[in-house]
N, C-alpha and C. Protein backbone atom coordinates (compact mmCIF):
# COMPACT_ATOMS: atom_id res chain seq x y z
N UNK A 1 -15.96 -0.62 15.88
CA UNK A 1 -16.65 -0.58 17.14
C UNK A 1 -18.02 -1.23 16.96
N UNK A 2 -18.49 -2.58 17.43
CA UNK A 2 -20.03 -2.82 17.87
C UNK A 2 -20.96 -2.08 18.41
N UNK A 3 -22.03 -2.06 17.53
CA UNK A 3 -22.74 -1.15 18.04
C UNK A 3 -24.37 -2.00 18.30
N UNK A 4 -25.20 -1.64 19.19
CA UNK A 4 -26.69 -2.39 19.28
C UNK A 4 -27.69 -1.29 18.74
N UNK A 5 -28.69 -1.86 18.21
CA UNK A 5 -29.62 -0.51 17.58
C UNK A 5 -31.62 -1.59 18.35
N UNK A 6 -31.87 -1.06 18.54
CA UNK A 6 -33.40 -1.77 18.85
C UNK A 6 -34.60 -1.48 17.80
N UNK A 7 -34.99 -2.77 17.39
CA UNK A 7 -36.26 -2.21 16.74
C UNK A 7 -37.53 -2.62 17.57
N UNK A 8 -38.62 -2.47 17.29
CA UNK A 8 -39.56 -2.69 18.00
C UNK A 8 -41.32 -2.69 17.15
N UNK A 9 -42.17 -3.76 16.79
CA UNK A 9 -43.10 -3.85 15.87
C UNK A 9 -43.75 -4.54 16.82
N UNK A 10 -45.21 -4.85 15.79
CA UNK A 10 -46.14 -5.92 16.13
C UNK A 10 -45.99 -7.28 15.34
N UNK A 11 -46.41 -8.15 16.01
CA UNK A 11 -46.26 -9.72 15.19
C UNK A 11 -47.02 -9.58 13.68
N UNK A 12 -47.85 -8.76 13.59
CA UNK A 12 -48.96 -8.72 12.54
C UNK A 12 -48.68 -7.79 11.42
N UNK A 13 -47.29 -7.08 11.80
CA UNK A 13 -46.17 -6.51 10.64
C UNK A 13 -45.43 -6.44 10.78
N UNK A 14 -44.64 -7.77 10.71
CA UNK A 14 -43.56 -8.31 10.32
C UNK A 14 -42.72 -8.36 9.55
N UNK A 15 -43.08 -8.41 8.30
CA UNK A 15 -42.89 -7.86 6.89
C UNK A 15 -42.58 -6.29 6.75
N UNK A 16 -43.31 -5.59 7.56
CA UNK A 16 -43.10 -4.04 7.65
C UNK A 16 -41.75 -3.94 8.43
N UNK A 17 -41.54 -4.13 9.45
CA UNK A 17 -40.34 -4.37 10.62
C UNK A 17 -39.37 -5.12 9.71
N UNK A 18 -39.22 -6.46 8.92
CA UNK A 18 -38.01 -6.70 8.67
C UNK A 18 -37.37 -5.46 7.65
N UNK A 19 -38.36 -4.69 6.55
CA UNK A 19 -38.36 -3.85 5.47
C UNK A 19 -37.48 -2.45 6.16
N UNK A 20 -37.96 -2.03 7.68
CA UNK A 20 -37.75 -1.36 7.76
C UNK A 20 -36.11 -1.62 8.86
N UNK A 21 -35.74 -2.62 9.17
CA UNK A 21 -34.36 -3.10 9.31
C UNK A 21 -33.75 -3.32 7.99
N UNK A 22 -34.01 -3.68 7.27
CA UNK A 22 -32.76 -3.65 6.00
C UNK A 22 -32.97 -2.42 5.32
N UNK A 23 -33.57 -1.71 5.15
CA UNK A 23 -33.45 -0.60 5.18
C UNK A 23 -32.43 0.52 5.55
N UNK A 24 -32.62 0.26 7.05
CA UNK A 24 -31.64 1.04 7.86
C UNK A 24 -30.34 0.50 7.62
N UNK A 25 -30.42 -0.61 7.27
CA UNK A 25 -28.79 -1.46 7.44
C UNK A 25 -27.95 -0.90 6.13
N UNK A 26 -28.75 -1.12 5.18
CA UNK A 26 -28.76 -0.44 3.33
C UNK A 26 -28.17 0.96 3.73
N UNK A 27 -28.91 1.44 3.78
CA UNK A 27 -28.78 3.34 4.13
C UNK A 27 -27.65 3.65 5.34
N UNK A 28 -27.48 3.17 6.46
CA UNK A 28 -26.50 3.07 7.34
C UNK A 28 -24.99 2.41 6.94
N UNK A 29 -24.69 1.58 6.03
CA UNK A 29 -23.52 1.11 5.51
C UNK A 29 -23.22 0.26 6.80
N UNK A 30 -24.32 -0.54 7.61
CA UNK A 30 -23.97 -1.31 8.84
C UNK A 30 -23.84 -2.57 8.62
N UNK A 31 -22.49 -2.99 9.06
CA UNK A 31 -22.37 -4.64 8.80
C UNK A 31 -23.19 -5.64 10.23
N UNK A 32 -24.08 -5.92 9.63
CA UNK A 32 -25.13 -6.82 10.67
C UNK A 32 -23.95 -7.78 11.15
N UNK A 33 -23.68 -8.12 12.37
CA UNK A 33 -23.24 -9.23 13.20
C UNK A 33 -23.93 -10.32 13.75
N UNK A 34 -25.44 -9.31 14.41
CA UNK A 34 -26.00 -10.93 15.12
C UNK A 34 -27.15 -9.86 15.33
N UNK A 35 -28.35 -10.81 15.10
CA UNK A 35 -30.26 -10.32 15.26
C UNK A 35 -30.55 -11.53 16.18
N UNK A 36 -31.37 -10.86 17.34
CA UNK A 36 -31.77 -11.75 18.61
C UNK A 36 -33.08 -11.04 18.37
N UNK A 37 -34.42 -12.01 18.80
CA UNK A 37 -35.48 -11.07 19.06
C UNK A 37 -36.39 -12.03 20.26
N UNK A 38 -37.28 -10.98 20.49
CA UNK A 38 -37.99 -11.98 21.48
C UNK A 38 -39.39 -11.10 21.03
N UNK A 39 -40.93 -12.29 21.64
CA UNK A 39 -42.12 -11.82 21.34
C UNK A 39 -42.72 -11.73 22.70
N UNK A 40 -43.86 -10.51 22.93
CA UNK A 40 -44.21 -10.67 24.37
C UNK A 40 -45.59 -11.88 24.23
N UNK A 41 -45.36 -12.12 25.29
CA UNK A 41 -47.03 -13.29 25.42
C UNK A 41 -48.14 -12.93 25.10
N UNK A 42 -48.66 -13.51 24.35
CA UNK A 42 -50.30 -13.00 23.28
C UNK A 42 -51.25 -13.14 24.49
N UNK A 43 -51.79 -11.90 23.92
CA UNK A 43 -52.82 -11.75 24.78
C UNK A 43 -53.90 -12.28 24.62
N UNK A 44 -55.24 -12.95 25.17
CA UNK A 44 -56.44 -13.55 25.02
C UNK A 44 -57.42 -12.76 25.69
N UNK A 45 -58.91 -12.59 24.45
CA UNK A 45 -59.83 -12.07 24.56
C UNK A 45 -60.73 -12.68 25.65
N UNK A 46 -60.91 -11.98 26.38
CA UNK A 46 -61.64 -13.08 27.57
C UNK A 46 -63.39 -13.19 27.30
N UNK A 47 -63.84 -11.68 25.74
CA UNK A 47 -65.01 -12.10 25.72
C UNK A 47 -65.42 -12.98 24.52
N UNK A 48 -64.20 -13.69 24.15
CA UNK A 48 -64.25 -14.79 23.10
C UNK A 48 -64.82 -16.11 23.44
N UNK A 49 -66.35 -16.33 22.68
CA UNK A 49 -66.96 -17.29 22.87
C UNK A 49 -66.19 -18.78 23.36
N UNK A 50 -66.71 -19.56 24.30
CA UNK A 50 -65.69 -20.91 24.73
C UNK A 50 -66.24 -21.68 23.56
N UNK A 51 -65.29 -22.19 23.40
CA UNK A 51 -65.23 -23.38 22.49
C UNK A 51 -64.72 -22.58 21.08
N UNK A 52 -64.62 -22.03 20.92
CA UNK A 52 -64.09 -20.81 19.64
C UNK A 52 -62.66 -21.20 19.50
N UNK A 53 -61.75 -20.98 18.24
CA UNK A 53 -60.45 -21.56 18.02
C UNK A 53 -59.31 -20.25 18.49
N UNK A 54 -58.67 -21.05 18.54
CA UNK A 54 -57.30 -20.27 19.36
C UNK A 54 -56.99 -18.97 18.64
N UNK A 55 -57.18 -19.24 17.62
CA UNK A 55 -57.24 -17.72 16.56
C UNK A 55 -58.42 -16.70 17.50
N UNK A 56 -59.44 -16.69 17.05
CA UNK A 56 -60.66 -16.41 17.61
C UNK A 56 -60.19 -16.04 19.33
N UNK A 57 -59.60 -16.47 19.91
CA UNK A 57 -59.29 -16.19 21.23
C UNK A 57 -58.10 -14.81 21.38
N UNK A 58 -57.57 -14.33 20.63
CA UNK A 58 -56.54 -13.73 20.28
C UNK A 58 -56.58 -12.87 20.60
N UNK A 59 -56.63 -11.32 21.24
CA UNK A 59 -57.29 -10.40 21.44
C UNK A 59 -56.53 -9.37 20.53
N UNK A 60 -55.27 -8.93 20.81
CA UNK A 60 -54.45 -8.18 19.98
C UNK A 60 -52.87 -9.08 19.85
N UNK A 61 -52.44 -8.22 18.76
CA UNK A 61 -51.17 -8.85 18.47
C UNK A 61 -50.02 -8.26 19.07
N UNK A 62 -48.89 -9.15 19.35
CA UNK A 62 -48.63 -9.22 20.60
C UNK A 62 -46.95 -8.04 19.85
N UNK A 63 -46.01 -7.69 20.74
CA UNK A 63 -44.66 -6.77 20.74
C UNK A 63 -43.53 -7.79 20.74
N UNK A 64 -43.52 -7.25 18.95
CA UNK A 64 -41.76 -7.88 18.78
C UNK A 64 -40.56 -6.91 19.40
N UNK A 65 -39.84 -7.49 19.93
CA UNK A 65 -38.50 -6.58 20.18
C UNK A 65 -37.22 -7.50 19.47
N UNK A 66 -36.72 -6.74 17.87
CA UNK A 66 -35.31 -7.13 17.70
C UNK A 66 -34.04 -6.56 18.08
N UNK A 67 -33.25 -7.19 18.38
CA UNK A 67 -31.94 -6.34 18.91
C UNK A 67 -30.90 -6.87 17.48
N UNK A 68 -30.15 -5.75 16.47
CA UNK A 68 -29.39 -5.93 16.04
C UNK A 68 -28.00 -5.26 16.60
N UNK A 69 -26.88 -6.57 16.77
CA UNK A 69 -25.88 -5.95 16.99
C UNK A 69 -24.73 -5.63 15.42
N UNK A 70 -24.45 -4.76 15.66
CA UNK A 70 -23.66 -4.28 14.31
C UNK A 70 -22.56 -3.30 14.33
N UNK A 71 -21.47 -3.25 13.35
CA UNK A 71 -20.43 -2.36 13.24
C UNK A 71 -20.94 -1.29 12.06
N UNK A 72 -20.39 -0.29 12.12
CA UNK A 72 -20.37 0.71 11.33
C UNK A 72 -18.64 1.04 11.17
């Protein structure tokens, strides 16, 4: 039976979020099928000096959402 599980991080731990999907996959005995993810639109500091670099404009980091679909 396919099953969907959601994870949900920030862009700025990424590394933490993939660790903590194989993880679950390890410990769950889940055969991964298919990982879709999407990022929400970065937000910009509006009291970030003009002319300042796109980094510098950044305000916070923005919401990963992965969807793994998988069998158990």
């Amino acid at each position: 039976m396919q099953r969907v599980r959601l994870f949900k991080g920030l862009e700025c731990e990424v590394e933490r979020l993939e660790q903590q999907i194989n993880e679950w996959a390890e410990s769950e005995g889940a055969k991964i099928l298919q990982v879709n993810s999407s990022i929400a639109s970065q937000s910009y500091n509006p009291t970030a000096k003009s002319g300042s670099s796109l980094q510098g404009n950044i305000g916070v980091s923005s919401d990963i959402l992965i969807t793994v679909l998988y069998e158990k």
